[in-house]
Protein backbone atom coordinates (compact mmCIF):
# COMPACT_ATOMS: atom_id res chain seq x y z
CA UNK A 1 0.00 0.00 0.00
CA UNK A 2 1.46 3.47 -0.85
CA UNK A 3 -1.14 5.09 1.17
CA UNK A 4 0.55 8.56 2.85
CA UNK A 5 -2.03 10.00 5.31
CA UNK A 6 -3.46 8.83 8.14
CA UNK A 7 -7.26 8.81 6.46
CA UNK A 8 -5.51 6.97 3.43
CA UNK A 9 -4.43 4.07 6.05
CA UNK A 10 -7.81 3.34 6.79
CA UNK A 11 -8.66 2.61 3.24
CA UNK A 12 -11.38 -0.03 2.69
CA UNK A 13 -9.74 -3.74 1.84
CA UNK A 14 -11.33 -5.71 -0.81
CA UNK A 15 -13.10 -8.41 1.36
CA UNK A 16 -12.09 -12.24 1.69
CA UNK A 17 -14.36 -14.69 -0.37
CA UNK A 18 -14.56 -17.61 2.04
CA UNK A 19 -16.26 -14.66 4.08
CA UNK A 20 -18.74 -13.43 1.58
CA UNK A 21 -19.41 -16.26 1.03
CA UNK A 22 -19.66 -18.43 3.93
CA UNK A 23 -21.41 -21.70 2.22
CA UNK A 24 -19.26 -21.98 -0.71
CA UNK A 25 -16.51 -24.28 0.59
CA UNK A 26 -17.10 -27.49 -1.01
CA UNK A 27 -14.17 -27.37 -3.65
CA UNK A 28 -12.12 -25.77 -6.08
CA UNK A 29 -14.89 -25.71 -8.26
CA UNK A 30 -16.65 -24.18 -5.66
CA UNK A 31 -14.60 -21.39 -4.26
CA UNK A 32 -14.07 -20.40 -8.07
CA UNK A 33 -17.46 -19.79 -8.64
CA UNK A 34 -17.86 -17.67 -5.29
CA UNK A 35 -14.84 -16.19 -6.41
CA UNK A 36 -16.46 -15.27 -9.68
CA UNK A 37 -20.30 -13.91 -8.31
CA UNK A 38 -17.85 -11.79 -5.71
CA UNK A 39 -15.67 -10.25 -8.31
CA UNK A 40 -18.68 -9.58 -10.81
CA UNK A 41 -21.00 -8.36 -7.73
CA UNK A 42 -18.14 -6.34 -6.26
CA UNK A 43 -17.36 -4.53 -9.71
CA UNK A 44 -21.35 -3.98 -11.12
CA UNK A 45 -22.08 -2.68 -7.17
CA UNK A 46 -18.28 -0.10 -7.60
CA UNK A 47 -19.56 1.07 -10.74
CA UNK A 48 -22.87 1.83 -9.61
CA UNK A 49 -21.88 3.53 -6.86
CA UNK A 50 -20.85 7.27 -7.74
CA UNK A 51 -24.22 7.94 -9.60
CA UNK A 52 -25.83 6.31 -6.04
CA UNK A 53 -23.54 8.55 -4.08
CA UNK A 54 -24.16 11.54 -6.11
CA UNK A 55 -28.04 10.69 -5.49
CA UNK A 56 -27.56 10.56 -2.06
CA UNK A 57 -25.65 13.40 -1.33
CA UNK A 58 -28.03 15.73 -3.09
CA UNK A 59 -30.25 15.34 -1.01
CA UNK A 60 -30.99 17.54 2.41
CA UNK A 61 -28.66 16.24 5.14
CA UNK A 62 -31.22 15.86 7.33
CA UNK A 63 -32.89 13.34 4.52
CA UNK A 64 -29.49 10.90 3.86
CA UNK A 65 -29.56 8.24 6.50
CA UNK A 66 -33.23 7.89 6.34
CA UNK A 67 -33.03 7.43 2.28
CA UNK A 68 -30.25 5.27 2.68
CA UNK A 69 -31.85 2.80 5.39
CA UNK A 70 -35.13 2.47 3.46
CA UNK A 71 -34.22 2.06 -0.17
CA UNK A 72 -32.38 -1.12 -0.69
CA UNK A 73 -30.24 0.53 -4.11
CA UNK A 74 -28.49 2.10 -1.64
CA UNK A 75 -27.23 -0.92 0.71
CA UNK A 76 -24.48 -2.18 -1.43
CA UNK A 77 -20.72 -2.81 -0.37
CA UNK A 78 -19.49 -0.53 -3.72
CA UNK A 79 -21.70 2.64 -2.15
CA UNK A 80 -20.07 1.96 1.52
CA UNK A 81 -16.58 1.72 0.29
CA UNK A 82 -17.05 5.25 -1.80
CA UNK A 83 -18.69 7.18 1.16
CA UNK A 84 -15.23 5.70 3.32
CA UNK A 85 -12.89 6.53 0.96
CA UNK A 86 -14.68 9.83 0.19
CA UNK A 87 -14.58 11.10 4.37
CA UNK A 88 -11.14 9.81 4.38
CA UNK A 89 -10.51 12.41 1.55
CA UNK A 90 -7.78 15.03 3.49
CA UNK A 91 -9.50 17.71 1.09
CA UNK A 92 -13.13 17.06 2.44
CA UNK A 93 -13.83 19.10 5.60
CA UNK A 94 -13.99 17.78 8.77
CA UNK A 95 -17.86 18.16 9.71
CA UNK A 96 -18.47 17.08 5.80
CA UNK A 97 -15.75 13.45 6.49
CA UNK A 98 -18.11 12.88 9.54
CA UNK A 99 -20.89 12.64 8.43
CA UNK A 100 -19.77 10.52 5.17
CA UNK A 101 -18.56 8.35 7.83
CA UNK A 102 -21.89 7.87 9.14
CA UNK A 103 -23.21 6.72 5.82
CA UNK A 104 -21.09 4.51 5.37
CA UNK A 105 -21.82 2.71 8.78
CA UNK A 106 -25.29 3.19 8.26
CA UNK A 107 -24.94 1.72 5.13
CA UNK A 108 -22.74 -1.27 7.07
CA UNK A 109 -26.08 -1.86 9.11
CA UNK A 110 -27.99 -2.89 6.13
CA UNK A 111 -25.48 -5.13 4.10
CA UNK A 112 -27.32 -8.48 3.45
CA UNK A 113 -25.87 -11.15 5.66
CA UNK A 114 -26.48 -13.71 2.78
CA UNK A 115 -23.63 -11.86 0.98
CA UNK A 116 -21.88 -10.40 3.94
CA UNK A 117 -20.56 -12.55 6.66
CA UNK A 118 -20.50 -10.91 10.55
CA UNK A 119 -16.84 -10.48 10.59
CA UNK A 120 -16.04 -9.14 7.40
CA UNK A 121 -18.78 -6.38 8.31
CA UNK A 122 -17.65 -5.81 11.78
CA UNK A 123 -14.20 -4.49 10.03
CA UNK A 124 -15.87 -2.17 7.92
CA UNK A 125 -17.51 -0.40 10.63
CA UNK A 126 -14.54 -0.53 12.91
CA UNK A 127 -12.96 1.27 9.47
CA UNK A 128 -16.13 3.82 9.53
CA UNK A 129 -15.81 4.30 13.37
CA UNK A 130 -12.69 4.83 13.11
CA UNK A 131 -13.15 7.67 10.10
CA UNK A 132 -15.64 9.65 12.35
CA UNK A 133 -13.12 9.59 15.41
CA UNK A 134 -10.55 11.05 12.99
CA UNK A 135 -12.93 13.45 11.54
CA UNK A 136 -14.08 14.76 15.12
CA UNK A 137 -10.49 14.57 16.04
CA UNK A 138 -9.87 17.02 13.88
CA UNK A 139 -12.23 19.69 14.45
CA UNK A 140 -11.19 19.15 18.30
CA UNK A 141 -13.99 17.11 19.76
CA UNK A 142 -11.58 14.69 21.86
CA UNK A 143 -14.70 13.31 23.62
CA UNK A 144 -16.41 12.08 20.47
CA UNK A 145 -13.00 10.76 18.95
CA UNK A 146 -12.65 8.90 22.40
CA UNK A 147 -16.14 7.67 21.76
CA UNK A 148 -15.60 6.51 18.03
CA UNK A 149 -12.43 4.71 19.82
CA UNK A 150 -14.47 2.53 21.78
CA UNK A 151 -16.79 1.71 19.32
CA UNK A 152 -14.11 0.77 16.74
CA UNK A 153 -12.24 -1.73 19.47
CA UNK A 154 -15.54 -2.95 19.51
CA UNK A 155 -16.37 -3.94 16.67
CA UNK A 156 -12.83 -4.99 15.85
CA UNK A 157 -13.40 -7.99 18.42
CA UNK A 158 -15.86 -8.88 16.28
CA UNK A 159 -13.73 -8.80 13.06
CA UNK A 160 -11.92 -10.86 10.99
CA UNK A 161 -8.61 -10.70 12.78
CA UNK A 162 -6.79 -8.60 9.91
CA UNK A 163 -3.85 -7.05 10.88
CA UNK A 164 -4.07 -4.62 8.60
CA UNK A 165 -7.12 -3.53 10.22
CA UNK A 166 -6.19 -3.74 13.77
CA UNK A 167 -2.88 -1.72 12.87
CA UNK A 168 -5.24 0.86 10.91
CA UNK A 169 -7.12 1.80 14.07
CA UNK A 170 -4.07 1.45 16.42
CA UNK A 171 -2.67 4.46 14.59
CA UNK A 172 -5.83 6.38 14.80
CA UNK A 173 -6.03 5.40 18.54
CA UNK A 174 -2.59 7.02 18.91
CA UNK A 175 -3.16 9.75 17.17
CA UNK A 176 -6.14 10.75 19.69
CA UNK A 177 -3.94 9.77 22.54
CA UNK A 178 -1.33 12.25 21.00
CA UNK A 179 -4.12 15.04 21.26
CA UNK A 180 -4.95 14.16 24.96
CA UNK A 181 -1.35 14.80 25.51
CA UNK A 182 -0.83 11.20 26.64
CA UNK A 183 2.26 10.93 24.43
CA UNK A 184 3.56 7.97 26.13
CA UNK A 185 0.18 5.91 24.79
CA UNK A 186 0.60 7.14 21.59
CA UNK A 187 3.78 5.98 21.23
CA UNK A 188 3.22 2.45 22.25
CA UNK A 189 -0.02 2.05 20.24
CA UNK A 190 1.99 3.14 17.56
CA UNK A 191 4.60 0.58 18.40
CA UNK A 192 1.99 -2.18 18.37
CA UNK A 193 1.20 -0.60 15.24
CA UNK A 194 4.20 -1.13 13.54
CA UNK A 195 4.65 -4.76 14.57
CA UNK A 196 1.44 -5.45 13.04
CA UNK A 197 3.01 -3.75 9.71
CA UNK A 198 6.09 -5.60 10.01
CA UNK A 199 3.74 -9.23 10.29
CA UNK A 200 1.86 -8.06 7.49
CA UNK A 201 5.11 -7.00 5.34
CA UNK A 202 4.01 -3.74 4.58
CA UNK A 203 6.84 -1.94 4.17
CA UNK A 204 6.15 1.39 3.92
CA UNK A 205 3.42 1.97 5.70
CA UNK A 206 5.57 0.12 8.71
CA UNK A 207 7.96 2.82 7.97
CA UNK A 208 5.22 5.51 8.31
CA UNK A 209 4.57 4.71 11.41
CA UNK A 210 7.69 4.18 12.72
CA UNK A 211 8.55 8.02 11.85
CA UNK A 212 4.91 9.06 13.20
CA UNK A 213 6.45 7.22 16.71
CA UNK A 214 9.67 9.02 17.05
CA UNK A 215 7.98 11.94 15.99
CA UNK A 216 5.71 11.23 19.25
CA UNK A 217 8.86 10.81 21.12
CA UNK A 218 10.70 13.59 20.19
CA UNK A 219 7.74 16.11 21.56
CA UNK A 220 7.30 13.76 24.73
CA UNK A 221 11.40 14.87 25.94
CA UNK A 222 10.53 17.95 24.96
């Protein structure tokens, strides 16, 4: 991953077959042809998706969540992903990423579980969670980034065990910790963080975070 801010490190992963689809496990023959409804469902719900955002998003903000939880075009994995990857935008602003982020949970909540195993769910909105805390985080509200905190772990005890994940919201964890002025925490999330990296061989984003932690440690002597 080449991803170089801390909103692009929370970017949605493409999610595991054997997860969507839960039944198919009978065979090669089998897991191919999950493989193949995934990758066609995946790609006809991602190309959908910006004319359903753009829908969406027109209307009154008031008017989004309830539109989205009672017309079914709009519970698809492709329109979650976009509203993610569109809060975790660094030019979007900060009350605008936060409530994007809220879609895209909302949007979590209605995912058919024929499709969409538990888990594999429970990481996207430990990923959305974790977009709102940054968003508030950002325009200063510590107690709602502590709250979005909680409700990622949460929901990440649920998940599918991804490192990538878990490493994901350990930086964002450490970065509100870093704003609290509990520099000390920060730096050992973002230690865990970085061993998850490491495990995971990402390279660079284990490198990221490895200057993000001396960067913590540097202000801590201070």
């Amino acid at each position: 991953m080449t991803e170089d801010d801390r909103g692009g490190a929370l970017e949605i992963a493409e999610p595991a077959t054997s997860l969507l689809f839960p039944g198919d496990g009978e065979g090669a023959d089998s897991l191919v042809a999950a493989l193949s409804r995934l990758r066609s469902a995946l790609d006809r719900e991602r190309a959908e998706a910006p004319a359903l955002a753009a829908e969406l998003l027109a209307l009154a903000p008031g008017r989004r969540e309830e539109r989205l939880r009672r017309d079914g075009r709009f519970q698809t994995w492709g329109l979650c992903e976009l509203l993610l990857t569109q809060s975790l935008d660094p030019a979007v602003d900060a009350a605008a990423a936060d409530a994007l982020a809220g879609l895209a949970l909302a949007g979590a909540d209605r995912l058919d579980p024929s499709r969409h195993a538990a888990p594999v769910v429970e990481d996207l909105k430990a990923r959305a969670w974790a977009a709102a805390g940054e968003a508030r985080r950002r325009q200063g509200d510590l107690a709602g980034a502590e709250e979005a905190v909680r409700a990622a772990a949460s929901r990440l005890g649920n998940g599918t065990g991804d490192l990538l994940v878990e490493a994901r919201l350990l930086e964002f964890e450490a970065a509100v910790r870093r704003d609290q002025g509990r520099g000390g925490e920060a730096a050992a999330l973002l230690k865990l963080a970085a061993a998850r990296y490491r495990e995971s061989g990402e390279t660079q984003l284990l490198e990221r975070v490895l200057a993000a932690r001396a960067e913590v440690l540097r202000h801590a002597v201070k």
